[in-house]
Protein backbone atom coordinates (compact mmCIF):
# COMPACT_ATOMS: atom_id res chain seq x y z
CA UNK A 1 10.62 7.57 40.43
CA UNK A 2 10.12 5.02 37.89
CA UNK A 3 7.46 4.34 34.66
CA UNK A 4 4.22 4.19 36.50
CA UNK A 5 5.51 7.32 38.56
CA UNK A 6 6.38 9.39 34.96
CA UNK A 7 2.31 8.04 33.93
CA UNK A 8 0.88 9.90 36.80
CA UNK A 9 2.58 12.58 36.11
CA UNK A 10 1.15 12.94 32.76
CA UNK A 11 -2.33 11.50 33.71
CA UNK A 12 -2.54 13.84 36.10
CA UNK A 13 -1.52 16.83 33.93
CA UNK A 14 -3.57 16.11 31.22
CA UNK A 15 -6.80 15.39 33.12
CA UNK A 16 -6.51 17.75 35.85
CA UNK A 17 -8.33 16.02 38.20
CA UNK A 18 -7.65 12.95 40.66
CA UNK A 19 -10.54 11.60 39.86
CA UNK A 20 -10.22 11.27 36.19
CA UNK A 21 -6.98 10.01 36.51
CA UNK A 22 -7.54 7.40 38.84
CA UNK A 23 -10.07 6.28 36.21
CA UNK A 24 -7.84 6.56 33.57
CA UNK A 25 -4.96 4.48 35.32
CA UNK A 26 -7.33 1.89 36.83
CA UNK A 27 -6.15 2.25 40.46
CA UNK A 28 -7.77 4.24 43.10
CA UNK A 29 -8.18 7.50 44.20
CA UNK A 30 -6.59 7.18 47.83
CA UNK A 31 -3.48 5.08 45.78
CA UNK A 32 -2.89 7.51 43.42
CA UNK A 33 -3.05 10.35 46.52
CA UNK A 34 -0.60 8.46 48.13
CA UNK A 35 1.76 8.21 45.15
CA UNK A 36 1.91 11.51 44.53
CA UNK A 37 2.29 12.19 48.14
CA UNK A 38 5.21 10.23 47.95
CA UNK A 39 6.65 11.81 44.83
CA UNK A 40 6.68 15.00 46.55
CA UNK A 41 8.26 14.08 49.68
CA UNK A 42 10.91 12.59 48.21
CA UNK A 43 11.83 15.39 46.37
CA UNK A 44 10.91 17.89 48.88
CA UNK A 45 8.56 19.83 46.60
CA UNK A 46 4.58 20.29 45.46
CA UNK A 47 4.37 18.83 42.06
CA UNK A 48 0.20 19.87 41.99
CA UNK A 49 -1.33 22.28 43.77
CA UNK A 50 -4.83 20.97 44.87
CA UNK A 51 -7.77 23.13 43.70
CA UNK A 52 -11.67 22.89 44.01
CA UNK A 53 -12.23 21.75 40.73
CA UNK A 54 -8.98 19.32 40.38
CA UNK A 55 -5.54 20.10 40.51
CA UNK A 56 -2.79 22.14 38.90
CA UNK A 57 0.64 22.25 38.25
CA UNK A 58 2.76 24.16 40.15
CA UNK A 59 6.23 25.63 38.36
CA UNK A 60 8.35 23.27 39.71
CA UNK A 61 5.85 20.59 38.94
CA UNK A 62 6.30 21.71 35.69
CA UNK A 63 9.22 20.57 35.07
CA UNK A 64 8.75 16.46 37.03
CA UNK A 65 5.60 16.64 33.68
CA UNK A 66 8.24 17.46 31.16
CA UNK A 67 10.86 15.05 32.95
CA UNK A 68 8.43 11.99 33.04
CA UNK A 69 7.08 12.86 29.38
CA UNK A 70 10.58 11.99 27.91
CA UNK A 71 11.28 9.32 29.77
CA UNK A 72 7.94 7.46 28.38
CA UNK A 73 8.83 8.24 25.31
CA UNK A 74 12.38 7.16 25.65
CA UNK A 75 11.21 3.64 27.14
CA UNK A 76 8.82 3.13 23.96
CA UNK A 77 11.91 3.55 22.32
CA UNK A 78 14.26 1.19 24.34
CA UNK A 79 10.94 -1.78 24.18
CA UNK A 80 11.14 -1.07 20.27
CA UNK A 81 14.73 -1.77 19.98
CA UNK A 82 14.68 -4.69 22.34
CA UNK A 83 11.92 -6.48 20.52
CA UNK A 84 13.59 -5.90 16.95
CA UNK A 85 17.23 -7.67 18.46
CA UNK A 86 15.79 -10.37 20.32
CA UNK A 87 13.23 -11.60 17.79
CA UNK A 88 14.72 -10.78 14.38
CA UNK A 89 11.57 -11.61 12.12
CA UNK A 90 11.76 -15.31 10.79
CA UNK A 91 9.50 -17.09 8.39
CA UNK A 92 8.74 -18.00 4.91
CA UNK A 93 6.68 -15.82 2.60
CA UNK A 94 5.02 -17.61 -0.14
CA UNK A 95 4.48 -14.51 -3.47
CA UNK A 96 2.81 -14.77 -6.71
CA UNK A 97 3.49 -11.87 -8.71
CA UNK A 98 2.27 -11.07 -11.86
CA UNK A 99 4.89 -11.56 -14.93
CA UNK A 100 5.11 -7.82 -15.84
CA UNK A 101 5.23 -6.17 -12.25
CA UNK A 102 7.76 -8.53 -11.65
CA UNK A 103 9.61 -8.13 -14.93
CA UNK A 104 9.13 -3.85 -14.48
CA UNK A 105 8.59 -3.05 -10.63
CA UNK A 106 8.82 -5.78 -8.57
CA UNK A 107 12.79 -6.18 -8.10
CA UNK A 108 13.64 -3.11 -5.96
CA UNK A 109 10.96 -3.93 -3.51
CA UNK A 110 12.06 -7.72 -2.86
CA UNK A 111 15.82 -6.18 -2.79
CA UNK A 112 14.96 -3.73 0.07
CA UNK A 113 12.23 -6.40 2.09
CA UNK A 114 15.51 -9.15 1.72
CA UNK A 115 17.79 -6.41 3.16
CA UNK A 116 15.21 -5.75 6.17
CA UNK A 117 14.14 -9.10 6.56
CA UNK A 118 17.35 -11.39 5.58
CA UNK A 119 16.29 -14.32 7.99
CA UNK A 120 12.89 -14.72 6.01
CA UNK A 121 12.90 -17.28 2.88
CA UNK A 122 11.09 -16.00 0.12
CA UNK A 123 9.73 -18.30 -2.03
CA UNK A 124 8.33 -16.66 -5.64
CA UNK A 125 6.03 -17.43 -8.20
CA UNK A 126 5.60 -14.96 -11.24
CA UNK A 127 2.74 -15.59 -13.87
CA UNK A 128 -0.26 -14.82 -15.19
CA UNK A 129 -2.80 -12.42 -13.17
CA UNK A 130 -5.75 -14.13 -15.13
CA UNK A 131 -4.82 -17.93 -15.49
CA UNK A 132 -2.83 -18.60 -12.76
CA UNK A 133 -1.91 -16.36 -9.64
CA UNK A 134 -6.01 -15.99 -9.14
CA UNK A 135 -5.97 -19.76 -8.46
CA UNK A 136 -2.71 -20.00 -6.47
CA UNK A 137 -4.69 -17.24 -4.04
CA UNK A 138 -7.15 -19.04 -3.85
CA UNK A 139 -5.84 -22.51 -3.08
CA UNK A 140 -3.65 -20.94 -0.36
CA UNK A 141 -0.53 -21.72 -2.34
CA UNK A 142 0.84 -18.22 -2.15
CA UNK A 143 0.11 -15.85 0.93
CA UNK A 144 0.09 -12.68 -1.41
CA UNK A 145 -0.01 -11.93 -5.20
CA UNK A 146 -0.12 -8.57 -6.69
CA UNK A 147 -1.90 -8.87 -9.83
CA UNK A 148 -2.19 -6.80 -13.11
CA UNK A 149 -6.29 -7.31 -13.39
CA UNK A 150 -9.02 -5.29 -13.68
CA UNK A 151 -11.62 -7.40 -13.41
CA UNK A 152 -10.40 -9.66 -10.06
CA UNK A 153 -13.08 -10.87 -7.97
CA UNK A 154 -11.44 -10.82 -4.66
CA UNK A 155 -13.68 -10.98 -1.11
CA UNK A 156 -10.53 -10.50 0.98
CA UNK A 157 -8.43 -7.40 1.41
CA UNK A 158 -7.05 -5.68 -1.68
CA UNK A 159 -4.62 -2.92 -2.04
CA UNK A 160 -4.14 -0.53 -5.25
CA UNK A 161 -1.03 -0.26 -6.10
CA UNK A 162 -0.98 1.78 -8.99
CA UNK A 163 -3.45 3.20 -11.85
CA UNK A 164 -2.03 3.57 -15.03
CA UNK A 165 -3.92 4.78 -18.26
CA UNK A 166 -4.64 2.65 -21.14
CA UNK A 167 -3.49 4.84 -24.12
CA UNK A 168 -3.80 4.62 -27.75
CA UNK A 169 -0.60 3.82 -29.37
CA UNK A 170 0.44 4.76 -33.21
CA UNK A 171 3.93 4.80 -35.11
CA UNK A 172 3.32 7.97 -35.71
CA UNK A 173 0.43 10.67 -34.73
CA UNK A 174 -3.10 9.95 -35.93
CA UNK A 175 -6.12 11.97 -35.52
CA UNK A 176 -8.97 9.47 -34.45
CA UNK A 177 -10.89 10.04 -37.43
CA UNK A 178 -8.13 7.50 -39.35
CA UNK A 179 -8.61 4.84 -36.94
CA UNK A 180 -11.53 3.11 -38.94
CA UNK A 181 -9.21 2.46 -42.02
CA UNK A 182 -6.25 1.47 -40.12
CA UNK A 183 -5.63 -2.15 -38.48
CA UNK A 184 -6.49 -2.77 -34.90
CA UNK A 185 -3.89 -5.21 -33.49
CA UNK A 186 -5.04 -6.33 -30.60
CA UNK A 187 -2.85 -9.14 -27.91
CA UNK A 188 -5.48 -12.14 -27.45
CA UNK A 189 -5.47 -11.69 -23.26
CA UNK A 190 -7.70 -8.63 -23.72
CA UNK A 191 -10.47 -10.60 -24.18
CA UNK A 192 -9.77 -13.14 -21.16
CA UNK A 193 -9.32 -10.17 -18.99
CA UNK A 194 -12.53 -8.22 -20.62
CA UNK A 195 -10.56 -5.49 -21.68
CA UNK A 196 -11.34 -5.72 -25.10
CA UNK A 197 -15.07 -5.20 -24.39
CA UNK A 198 -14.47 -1.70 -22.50
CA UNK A 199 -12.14 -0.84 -25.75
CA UNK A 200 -15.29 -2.08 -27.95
CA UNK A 201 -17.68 0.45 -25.81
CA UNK A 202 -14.89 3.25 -26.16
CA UNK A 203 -15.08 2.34 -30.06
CA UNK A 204 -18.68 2.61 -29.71
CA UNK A 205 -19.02 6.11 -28.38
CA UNK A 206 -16.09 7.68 -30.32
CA UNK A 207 -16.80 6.48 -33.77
CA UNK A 208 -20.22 5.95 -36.02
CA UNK A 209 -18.56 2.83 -37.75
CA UNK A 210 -17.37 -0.58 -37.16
CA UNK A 211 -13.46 -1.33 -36.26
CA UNK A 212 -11.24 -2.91 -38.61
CA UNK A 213 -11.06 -6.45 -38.22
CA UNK A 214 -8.32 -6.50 -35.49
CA UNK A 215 -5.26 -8.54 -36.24
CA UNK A 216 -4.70 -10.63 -32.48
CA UNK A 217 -1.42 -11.43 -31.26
CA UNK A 218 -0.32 -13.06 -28.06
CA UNK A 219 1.19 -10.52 -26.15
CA UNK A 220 1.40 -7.50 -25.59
CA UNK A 221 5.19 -6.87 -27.16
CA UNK A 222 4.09 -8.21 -30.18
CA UNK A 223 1.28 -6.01 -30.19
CA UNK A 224 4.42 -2.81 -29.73
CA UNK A 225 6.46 -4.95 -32.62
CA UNK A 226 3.80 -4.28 -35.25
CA UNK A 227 2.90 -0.83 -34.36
CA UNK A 228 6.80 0.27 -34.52
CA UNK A 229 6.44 -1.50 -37.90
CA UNK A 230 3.40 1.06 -38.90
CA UNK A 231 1.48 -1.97 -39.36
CA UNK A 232 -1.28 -0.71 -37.27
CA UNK A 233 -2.49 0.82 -33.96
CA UNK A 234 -3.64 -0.64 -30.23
CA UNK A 235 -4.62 0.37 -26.74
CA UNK A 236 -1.60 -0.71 -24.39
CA UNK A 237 -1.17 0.26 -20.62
CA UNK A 238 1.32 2.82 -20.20
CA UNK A 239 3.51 1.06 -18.28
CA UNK A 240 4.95 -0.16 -21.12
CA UNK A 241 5.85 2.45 -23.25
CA UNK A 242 9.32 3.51 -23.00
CA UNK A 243 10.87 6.88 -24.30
CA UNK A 244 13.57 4.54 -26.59
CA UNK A 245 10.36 3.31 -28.42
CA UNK A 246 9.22 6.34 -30.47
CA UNK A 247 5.58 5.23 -30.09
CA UNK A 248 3.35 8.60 -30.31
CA UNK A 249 0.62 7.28 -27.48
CA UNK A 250 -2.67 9.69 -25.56
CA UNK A 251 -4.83 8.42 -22.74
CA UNK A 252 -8.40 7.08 -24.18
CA UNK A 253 -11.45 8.51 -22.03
CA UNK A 254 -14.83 7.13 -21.68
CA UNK A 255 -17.73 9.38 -20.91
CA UNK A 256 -14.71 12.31 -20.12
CA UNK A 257 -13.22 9.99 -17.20
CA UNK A 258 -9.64 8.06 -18.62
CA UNK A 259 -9.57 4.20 -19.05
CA UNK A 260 -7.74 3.20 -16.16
CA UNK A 261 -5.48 -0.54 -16.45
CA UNK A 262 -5.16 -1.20 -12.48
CA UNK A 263 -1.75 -3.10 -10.35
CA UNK A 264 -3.79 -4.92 -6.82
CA UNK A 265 -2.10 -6.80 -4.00
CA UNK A 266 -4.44 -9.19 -2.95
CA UNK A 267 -4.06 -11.64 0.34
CA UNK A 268 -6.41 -13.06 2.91
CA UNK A 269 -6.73 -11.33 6.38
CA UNK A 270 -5.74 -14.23 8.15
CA UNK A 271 -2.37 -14.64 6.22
CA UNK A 272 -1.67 -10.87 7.07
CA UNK A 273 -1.47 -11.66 10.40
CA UNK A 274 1.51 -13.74 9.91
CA UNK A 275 4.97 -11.27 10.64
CA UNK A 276 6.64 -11.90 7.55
CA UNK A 277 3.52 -11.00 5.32
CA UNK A 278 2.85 -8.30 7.82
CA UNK A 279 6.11 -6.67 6.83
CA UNK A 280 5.98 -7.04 3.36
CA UNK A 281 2.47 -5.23 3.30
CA UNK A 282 3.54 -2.54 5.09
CA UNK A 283 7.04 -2.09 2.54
CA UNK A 284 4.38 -2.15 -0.37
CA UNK A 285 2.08 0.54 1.24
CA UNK A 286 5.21 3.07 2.11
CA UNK A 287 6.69 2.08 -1.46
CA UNK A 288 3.51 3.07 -3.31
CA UNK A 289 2.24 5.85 -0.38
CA UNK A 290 -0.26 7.10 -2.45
CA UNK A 291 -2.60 4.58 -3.12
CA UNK A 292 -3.84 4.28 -6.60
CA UNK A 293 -1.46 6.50 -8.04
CA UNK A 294 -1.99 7.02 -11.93
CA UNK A 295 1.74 7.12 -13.77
């Protein structure tokens, strides 16, 4: 017997008639009849007993289905193994990644893709998710980027990665009606990414009166700087509050649904067809299984 014997087999079984399975295999009727005849004499026993409607195993046949059921699986196992030691994946992969998934999440998933994948050359550019890694996408310079921006106008595929809340943060804790009398710091990207107008509509349906004229800074740890200082309050993504801060933060909600800051890998289909990029999708995907997650 060998792997187009241990197909019959299970062709056979699972269709129950020499008809269908003939179909199934692609080879005829009086072939496959003569197979099986074959089988059977070589082994000195009925595998199938032949019935009006089709066929059925007999208990001895039993046992040749369970035999030849293995073995297929045991050869997709033994083709799997060959393939990975005789073409260990080579390759360069071109990333953009955006400055603060690289700085906060980013290094345990390039250590384990390098440890799977140590013939491929990585080659890594970490930036901005409005000014530059948009471009670099675009312009084929990278063949992925996973980008920190809500408002990304991408045709291609897209991934979430994560969700995380935008939450208003305080020195210490403030009951909304305060806000109006207290400084709004606010980092200057917020209005390059639009963020700043979904805070000025949350504004707009929490309170009945105008913001304080926000103080802007240019990023976002600045923006935590001054509010440890009690110097004012902002809206920051969660992701980068720590529990050594001593920030009091809450989730802000808009019409009863939470403001949601999301993390996208982006790439063109084509490029995913490349093995290296391949592989690297697929270690994001099992890394973040749950797509979208909210932390």
């Amino acid at each position: 017997m060998d792997d187009t014997d241990w197909l019959i087999l299970k062709t056979l079984n699972e269709t129950g008639s020499l008809t269908k399975a003939s179909a199934s295999l692609f080879i005829s009727q009086p072939a496959l009849t003569y197979r099986l005849h074959c089988i059977e004499k070589e082994y000195h026993t009925k595998i199938f007993e032949r019935r009006s409607k089709g066929v059925l195993l007999t208990p001895q046949g039993e046992h040749f289905v369970r035999y030849a059921e293995h073995m297929l699986v045991e050869l997709e196992k033994l083709k799997t193994v060959l393939q990975t030691n005789e073409q260990p994946l080579e390759g360069t992969l071109r990333l953009g990644i955006s400055t603060i998934f690289a700085k906060l999440k980013f290094a345990p998933i390039l250590k384990q893709y390098k440890k799977q994948f140590p013939l491929v050359k990585i080659s890594l550019k970490t930036g901005s998710s409005v000014l530059l890694l948009p471009e670099l996408l675009k312009n084929n310079e990278i063949d992925l980027a996973i980008l920190r921006h809500d408002f990304f106008d991408w045709p291609d595929e897209q991934y979430t990665i994560l969700k995380e809340p935008w939450c208003l943060v305080s020195s210490r804790p403030l009951d909304l009606s305060e806000l109006p009398g207290l400084p709004w710091i606010v980092y200057e990207s917020a209005t390059v990414t639009k963020a700043y107008t979904t805070f000025c509509l949350w504004w707009e349906k929490t309170f009945q009166t105008s913001p304080s004229v926000p103080i802007w800074v240019n990023t976002i740890e600045a923006t935590i700087q001054l509010i440890s200082s009690d110097l004012g309050w902002g809206i920051i993504p969660k992701i980068f509050l720590s529990k050594t801060q001593h920030l009091y933060s809450t989730p802000i909600y808009i019409d009863g649904k939470p403001l949601l800051h999301k993390t996208i890998m982006a790439y063109k289909k084509e490029n995913a067809a490349q093995p290296p990029v391949n592989a690297f999708i697929d270690l994001v995907k099992k890394q973040f299984a749950h797509a979208g997650q909210t932390l």
